[in-house]
PDB file of N, CA and C in Angstrom:
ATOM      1  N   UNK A   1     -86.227 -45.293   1.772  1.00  0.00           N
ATOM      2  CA  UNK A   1     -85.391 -46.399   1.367  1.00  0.00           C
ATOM      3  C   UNK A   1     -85.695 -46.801  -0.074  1.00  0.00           C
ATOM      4  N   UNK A   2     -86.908 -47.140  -0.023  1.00  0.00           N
ATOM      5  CA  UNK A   2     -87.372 -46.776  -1.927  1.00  0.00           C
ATOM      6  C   UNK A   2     -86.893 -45.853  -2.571  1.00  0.00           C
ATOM      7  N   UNK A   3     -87.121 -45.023  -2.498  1.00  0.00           N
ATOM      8  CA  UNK A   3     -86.725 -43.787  -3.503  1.00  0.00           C
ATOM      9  C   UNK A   3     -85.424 -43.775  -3.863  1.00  0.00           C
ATOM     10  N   UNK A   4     -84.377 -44.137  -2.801  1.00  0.00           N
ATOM     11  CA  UNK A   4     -83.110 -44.428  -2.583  1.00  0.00           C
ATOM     12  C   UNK A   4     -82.586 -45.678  -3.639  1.00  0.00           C
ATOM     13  N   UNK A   5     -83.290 -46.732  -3.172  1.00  0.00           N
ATOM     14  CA  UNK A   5     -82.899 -48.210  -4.470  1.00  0.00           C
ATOM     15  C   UNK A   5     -83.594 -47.701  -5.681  1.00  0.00           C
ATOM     16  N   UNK A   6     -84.501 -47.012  -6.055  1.00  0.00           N
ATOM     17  CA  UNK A   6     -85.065 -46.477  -7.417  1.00  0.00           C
ATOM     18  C   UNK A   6     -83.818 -45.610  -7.525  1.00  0.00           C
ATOM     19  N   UNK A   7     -83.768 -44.763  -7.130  1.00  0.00           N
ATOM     20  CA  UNK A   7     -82.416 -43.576  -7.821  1.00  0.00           C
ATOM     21  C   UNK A   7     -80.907 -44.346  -8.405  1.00  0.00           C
ATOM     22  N   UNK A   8     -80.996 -45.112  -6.977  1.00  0.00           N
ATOM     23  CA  UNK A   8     -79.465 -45.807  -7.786  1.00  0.00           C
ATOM     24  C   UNK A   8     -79.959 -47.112  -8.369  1.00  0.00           C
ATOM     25  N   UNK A   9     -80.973 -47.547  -9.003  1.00  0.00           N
ATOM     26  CA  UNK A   9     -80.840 -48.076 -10.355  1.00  0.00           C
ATOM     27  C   UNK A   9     -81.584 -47.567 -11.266  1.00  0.00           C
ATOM     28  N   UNK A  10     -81.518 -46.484 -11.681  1.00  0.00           N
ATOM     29  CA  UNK A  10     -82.281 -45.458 -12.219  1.00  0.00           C
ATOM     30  C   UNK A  10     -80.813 -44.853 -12.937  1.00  0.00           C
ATOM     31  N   UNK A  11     -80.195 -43.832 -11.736  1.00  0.00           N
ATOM     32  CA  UNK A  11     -79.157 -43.370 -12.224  1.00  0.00           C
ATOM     33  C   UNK A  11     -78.010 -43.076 -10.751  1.00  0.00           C
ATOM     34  N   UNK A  12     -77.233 -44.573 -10.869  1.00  0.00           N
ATOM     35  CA  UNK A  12     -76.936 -44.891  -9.847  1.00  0.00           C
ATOM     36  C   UNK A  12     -75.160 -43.473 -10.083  1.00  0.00           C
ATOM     37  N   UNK A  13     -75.175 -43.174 -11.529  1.00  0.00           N
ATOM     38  CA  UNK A  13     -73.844 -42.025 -11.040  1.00  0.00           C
ATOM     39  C   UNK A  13     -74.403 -40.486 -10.599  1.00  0.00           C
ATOM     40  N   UNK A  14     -75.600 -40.435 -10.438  1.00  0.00           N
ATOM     41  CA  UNK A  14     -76.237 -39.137 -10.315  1.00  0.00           C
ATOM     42  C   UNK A  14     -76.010 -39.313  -8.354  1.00  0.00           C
ATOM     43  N   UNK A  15     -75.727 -40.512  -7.752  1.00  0.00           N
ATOM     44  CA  UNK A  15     -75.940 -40.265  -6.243  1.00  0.00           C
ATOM     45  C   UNK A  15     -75.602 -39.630  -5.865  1.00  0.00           C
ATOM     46  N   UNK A  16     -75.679 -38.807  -4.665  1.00  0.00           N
ATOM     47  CA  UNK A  16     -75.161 -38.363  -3.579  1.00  0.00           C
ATOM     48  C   UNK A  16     -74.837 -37.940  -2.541  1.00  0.00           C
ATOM     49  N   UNK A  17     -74.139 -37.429  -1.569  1.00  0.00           N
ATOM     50  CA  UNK A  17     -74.029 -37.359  -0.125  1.00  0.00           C
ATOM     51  C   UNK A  17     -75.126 -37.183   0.269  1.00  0.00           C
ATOM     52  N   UNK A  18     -76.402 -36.446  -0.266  1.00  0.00           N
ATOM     53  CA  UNK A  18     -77.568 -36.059  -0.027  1.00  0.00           C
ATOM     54  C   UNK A  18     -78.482 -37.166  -0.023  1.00  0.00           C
ATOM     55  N   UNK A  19     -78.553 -37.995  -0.622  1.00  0.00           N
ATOM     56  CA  UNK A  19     -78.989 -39.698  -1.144  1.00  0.00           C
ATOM     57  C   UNK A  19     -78.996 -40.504   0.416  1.00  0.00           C
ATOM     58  N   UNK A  20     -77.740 -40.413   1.165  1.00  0.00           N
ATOM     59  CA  UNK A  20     -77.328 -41.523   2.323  1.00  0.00           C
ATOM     60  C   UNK A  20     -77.485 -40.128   3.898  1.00  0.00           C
ATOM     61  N   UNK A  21     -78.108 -38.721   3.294  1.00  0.00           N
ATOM     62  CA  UNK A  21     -78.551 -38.052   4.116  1.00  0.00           C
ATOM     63  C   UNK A  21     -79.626 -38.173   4.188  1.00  0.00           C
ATOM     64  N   UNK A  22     -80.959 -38.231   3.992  1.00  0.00           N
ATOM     65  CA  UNK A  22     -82.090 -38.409   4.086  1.00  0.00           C
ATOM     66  C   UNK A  22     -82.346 -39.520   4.391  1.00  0.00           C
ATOM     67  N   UNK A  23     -81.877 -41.066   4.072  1.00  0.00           N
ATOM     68  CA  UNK A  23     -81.818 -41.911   4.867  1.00  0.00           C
ATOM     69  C   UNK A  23     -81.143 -42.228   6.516  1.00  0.00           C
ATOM     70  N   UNK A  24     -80.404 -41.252   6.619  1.00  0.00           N
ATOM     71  CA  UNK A  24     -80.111 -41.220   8.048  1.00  0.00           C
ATOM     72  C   UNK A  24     -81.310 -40.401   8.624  1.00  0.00           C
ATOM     73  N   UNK A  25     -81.413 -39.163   7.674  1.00  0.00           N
ATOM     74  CA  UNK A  25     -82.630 -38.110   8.586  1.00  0.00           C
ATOM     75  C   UNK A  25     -83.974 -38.977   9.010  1.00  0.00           C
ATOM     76  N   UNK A  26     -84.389 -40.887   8.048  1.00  0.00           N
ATOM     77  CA  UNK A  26     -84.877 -41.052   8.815  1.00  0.00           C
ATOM     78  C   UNK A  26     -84.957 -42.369   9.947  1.00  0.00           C
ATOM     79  N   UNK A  27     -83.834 -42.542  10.487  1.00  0.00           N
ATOM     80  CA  UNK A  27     -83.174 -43.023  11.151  1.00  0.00           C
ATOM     81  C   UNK A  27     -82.387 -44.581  10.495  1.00  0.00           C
ATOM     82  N   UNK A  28     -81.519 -44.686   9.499  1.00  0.00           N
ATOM     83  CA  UNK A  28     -80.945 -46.017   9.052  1.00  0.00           C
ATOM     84  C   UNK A  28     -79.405 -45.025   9.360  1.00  0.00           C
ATOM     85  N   UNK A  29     -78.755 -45.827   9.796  1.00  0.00           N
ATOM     86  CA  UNK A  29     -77.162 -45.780   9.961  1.00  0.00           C
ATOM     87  C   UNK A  29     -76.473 -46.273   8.855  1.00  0.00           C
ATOM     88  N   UNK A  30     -75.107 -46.184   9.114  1.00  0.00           N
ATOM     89  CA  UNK A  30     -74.763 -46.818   7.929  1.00  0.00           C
ATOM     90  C   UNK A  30     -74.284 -48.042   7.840  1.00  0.00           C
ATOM     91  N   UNK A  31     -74.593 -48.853   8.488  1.00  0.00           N
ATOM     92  CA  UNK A  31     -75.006 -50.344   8.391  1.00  0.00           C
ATOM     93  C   UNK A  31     -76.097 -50.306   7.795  1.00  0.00           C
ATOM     94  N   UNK A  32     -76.735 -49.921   8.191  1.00  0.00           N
ATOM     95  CA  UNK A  32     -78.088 -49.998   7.464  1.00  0.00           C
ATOM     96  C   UNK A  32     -78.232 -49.898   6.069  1.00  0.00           C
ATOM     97  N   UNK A  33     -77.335 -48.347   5.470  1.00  0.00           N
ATOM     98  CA  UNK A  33     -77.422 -48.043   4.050  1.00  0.00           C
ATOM     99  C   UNK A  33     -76.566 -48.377   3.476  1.00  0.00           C
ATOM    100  N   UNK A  34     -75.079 -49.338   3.930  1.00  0.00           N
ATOM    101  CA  UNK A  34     -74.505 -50.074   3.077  1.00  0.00           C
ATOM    102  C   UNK A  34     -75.547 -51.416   2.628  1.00  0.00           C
ATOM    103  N   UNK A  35     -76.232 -52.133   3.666  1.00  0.00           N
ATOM    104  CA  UNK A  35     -77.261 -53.067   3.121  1.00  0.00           C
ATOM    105  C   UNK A  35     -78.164 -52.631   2.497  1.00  0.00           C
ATOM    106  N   UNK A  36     -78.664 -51.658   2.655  1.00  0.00           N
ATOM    107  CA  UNK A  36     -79.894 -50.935   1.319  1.00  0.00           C
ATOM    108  C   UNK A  36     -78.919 -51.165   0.322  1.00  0.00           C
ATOM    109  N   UNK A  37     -77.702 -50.631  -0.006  1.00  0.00           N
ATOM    110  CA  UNK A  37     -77.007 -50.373  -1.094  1.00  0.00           C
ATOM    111  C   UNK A  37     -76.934 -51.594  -1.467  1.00  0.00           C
ATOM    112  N   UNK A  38     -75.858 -52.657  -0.951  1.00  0.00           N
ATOM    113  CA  UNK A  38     -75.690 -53.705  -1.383  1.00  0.00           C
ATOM    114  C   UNK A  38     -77.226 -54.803  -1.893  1.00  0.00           C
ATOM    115  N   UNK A  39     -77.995 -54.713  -1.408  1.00  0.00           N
ATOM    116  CA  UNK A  39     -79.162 -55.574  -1.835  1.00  0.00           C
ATOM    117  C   UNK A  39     -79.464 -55.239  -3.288  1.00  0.00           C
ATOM    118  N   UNK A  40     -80.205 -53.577  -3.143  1.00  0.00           N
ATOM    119  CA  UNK A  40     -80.527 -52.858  -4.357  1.00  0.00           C
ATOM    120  C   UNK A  40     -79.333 -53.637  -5.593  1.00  0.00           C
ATOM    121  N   UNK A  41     -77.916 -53.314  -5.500  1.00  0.00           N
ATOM    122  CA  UNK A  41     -77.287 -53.289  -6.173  1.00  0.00           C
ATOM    123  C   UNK A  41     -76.699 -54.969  -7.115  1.00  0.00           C
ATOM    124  N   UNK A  42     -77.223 -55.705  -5.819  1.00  0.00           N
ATOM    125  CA  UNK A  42     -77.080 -57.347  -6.408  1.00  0.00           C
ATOM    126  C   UNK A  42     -78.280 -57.480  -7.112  1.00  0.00           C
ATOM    127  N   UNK A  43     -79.562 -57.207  -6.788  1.00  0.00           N
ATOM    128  CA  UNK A  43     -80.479 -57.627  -7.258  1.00  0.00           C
ATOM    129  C   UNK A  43     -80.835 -57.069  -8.903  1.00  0.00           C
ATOM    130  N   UNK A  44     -79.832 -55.702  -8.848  1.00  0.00           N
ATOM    131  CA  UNK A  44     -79.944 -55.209 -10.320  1.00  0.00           C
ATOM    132  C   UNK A  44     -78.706 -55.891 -11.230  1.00  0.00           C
ATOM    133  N   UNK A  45     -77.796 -56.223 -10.588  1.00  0.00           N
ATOM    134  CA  UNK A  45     -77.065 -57.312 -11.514  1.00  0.00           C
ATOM    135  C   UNK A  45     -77.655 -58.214 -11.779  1.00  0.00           C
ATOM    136  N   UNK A  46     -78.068 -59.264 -10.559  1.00  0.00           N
ATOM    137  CA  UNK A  46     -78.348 -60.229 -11.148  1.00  0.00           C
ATOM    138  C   UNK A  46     -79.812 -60.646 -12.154  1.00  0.00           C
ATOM    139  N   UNK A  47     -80.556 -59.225 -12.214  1.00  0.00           N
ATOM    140  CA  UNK A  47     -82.144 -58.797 -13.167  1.00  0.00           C
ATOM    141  C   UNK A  47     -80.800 -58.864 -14.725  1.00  0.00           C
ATOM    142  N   UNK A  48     -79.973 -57.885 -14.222  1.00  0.00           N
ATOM    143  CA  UNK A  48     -79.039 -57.644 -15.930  1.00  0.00           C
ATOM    144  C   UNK A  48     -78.617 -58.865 -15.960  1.00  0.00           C
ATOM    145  N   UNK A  49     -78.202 -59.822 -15.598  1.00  0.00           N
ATOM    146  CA  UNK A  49     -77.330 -60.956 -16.006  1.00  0.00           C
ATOM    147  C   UNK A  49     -78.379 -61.910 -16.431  1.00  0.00           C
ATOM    148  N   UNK A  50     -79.468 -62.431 -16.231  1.00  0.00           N
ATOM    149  CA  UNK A  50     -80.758 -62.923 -16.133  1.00  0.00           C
ATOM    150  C   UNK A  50     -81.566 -62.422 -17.648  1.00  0.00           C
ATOM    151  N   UNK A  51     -81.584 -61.258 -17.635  1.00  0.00           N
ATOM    152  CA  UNK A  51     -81.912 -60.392 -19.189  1.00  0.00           C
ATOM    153  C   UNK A  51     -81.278 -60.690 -20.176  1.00  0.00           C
ATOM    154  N   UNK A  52     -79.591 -60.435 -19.857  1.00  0.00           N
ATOM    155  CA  UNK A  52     -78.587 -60.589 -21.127  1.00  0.00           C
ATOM    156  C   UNK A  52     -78.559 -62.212 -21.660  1.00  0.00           C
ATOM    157  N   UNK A  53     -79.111 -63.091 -20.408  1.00  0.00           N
ATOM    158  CA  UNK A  53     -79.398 -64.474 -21.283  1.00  0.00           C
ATOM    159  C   UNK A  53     -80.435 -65.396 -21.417  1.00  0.00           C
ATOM    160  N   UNK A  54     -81.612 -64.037 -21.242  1.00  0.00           N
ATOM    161  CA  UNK A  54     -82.975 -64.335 -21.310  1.00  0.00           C
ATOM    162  C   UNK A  54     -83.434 -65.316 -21.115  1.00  0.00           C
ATOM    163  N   UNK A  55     -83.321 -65.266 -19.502  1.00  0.00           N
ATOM    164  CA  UNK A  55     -84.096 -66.290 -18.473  1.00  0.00           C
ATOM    165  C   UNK A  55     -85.421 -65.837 -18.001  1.00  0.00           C
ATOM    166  N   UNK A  56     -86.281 -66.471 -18.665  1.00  0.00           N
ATOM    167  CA  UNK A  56     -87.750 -66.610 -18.481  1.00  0.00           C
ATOM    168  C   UNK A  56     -88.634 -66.297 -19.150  1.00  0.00           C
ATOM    169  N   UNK A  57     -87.646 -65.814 -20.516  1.00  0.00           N
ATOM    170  CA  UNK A  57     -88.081 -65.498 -22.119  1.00  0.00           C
ATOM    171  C   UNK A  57     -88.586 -66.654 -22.331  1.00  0.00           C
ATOM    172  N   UNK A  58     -89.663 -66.921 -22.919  1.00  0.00           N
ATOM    173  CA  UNK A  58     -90.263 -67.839 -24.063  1.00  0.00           C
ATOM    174  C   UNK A  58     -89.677 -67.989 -25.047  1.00  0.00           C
ATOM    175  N   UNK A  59     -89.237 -68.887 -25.618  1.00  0.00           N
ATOM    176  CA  UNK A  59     -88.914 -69.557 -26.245  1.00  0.00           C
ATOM    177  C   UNK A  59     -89.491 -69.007 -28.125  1.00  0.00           C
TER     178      UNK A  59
END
């Protein structure tokens, strides 16, 4: 499941079918890996949106 949220915010257009295969091989459905997906994927917006207006930058 790690390796999985590292790849797609790493290089989330490199995914593929093979990506949401190995997470089934070890047992997440795809309920499961739409919520891996979706978490991973809010939490890297909202790190970029947070960055672009440098929240928690010092001053």
């Amino acid at each position: 499941m790690l390796d999985f949220a590292v790849r797609m915010t790493r290089a989330a257009w490199k995914m593929s079918p093979a990506d949401t295969e190995r997470l089934r091989a070890v047992g997440f459905d795809d309920r499961a890996i739409l919520q891996i997906t979706l978490i991973a994927a809010f939490f890297n917006y909202i790190n970029r949106v947070a960055d672009a207006l440098g929240v928690g930058r010092a001053s």
